[in-house]
Protein backbone atom coordinates (compact mmCIF):
# COMPACT_ATOMS: atom_id res chain seq x y z
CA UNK A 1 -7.10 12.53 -9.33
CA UNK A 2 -3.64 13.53 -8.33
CA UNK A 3 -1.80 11.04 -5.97
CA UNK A 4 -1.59 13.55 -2.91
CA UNK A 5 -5.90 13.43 -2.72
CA UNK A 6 -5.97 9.70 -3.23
CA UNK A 7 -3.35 9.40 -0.30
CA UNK A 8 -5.24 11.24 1.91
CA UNK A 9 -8.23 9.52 1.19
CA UNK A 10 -6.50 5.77 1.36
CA UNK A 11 -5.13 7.48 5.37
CA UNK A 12 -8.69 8.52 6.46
CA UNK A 13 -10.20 4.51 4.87
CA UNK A 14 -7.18 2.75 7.26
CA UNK A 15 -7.55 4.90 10.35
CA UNK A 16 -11.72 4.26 10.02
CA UNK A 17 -10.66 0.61 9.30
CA UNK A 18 -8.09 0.06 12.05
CA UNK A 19 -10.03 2.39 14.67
CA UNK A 20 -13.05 -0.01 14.48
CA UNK A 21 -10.43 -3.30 14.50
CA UNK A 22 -7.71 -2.30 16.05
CA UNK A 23 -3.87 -3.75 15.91
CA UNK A 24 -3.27 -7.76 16.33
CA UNK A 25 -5.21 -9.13 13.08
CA UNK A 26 -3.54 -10.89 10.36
CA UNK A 27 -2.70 -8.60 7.37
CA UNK A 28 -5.28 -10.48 5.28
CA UNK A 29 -8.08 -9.28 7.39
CA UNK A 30 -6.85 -5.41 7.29
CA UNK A 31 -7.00 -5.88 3.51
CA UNK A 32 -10.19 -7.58 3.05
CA UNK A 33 -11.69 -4.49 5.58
CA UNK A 34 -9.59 -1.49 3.72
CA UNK A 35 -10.63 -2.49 0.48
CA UNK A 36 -14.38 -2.68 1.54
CA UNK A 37 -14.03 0.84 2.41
CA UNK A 38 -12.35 2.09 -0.20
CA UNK A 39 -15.25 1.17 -2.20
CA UNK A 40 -17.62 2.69 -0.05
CA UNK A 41 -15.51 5.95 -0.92
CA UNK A 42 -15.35 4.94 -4.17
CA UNK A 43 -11.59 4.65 -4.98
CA UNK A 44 -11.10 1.97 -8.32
CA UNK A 45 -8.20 -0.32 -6.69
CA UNK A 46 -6.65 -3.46 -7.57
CA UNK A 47 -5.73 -6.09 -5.52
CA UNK A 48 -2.79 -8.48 -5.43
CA UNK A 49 -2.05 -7.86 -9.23
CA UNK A 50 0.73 -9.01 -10.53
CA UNK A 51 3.85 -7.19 -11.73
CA UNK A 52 6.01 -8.13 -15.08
CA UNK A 53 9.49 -7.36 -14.74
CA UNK A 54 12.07 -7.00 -17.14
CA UNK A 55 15.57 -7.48 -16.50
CA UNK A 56 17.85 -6.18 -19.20
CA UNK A 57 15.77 -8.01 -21.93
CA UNK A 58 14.47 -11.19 -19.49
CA UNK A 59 11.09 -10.82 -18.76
CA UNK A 60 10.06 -12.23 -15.96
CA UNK A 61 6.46 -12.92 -15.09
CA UNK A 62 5.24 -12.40 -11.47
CA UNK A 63 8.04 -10.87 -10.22
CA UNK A 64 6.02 -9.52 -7.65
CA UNK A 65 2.36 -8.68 -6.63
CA UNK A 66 1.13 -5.19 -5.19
CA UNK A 67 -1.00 -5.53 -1.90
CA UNK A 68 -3.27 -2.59 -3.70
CA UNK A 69 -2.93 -0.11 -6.18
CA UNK A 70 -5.36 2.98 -6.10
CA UNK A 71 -6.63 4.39 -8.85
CA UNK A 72 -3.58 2.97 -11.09
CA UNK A 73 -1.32 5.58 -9.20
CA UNK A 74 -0.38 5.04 -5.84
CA UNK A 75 0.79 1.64 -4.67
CA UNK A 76 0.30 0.61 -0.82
CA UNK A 77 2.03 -2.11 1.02
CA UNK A 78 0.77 -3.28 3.91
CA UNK A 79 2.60 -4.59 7.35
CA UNK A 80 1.68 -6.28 10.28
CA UNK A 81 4.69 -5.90 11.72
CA UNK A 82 5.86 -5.18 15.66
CA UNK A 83 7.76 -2.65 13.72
CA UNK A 84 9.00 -0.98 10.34
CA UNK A 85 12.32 -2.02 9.32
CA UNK A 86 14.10 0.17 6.63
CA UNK A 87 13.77 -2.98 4.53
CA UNK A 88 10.43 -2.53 3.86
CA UNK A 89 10.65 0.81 3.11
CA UNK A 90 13.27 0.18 0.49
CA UNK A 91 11.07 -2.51 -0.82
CA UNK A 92 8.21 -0.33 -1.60
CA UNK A 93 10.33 2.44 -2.83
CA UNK A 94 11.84 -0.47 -5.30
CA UNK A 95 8.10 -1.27 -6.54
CA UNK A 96 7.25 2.70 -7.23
CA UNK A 97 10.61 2.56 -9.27
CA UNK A 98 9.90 -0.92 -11.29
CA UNK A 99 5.94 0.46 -12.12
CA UNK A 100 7.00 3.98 -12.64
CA UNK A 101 4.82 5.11 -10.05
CA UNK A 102 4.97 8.45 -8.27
CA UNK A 103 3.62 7.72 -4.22
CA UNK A 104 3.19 5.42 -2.07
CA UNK A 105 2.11 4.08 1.23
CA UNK A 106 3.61 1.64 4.18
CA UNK A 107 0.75 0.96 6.14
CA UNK A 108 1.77 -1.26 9.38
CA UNK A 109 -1.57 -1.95 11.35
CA UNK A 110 -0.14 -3.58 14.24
CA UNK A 111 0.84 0.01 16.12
CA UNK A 112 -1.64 1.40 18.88
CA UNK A 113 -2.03 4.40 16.86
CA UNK A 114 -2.19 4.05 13.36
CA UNK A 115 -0.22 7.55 12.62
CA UNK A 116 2.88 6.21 13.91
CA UNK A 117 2.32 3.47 11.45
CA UNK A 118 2.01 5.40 8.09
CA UNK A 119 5.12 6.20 5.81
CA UNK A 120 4.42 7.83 2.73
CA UNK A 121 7.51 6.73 -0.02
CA UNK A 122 8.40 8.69 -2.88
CA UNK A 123 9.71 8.38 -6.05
CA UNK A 124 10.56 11.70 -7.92
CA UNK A 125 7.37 13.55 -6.63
């Protein structure tokens, strides 16, 4: 499935998940609820795995963990944040560089409308 679909799909599971909750949860909770309903679409995710990294020849175990990865292609981050710094942009478009992966999504659920809180990072797409 190509990473634009998957995105799409991951957009239309938050908005259902943060339309029923709305903003003011811990991120924990948005996760728990967005990965229930990416199953019910039936997206193949993992969840807090863990991320080798190797720095020129050191490799060092649990650098980092993702908050999910979809369908072993698109990484999202999630934020529960009063608001997106460029930090956390940067930091996401750092893990799609380290995993050589092409898209992915910055997901803060603390904004009254969840569109304002969606950036979709890139890495040579």
């Amino acid at each position: 499935m190509d990473e634009n679909i998957i995105a799409n799909k991951v957009i239309g599971a938050a908005i259902e998940v943060h339309r029923t909750l709305g903003p003011g949860l811990l991120e924990s909770a948005y996760q728990d609820c967005l990965k229930y309903e990416l199953n019910r679409i039936g997206l193949e995710f993992e969840s807090e795995s863990p991320v080798t990294l190797n720095y020129k020849g050191l490799i060092v175990g649990e650098a980092y963990r993702l908050d999910l990865l979809i369908e072993g292609k698109v990484i999202i981050e999630l934020k529960t944040v009063s608001k997106l710094l460029d930090i956390h942009k940067i930091q996401l478009l750092t893990y799609l560089r380290l995993t050589n992966k092409r898209l992915g999504l910055l997901i803060n659920f603390n904004e009254i409308l969840l569109k304002h809180g969606i950036n979709r990072i890139v890495n040579n797409l």
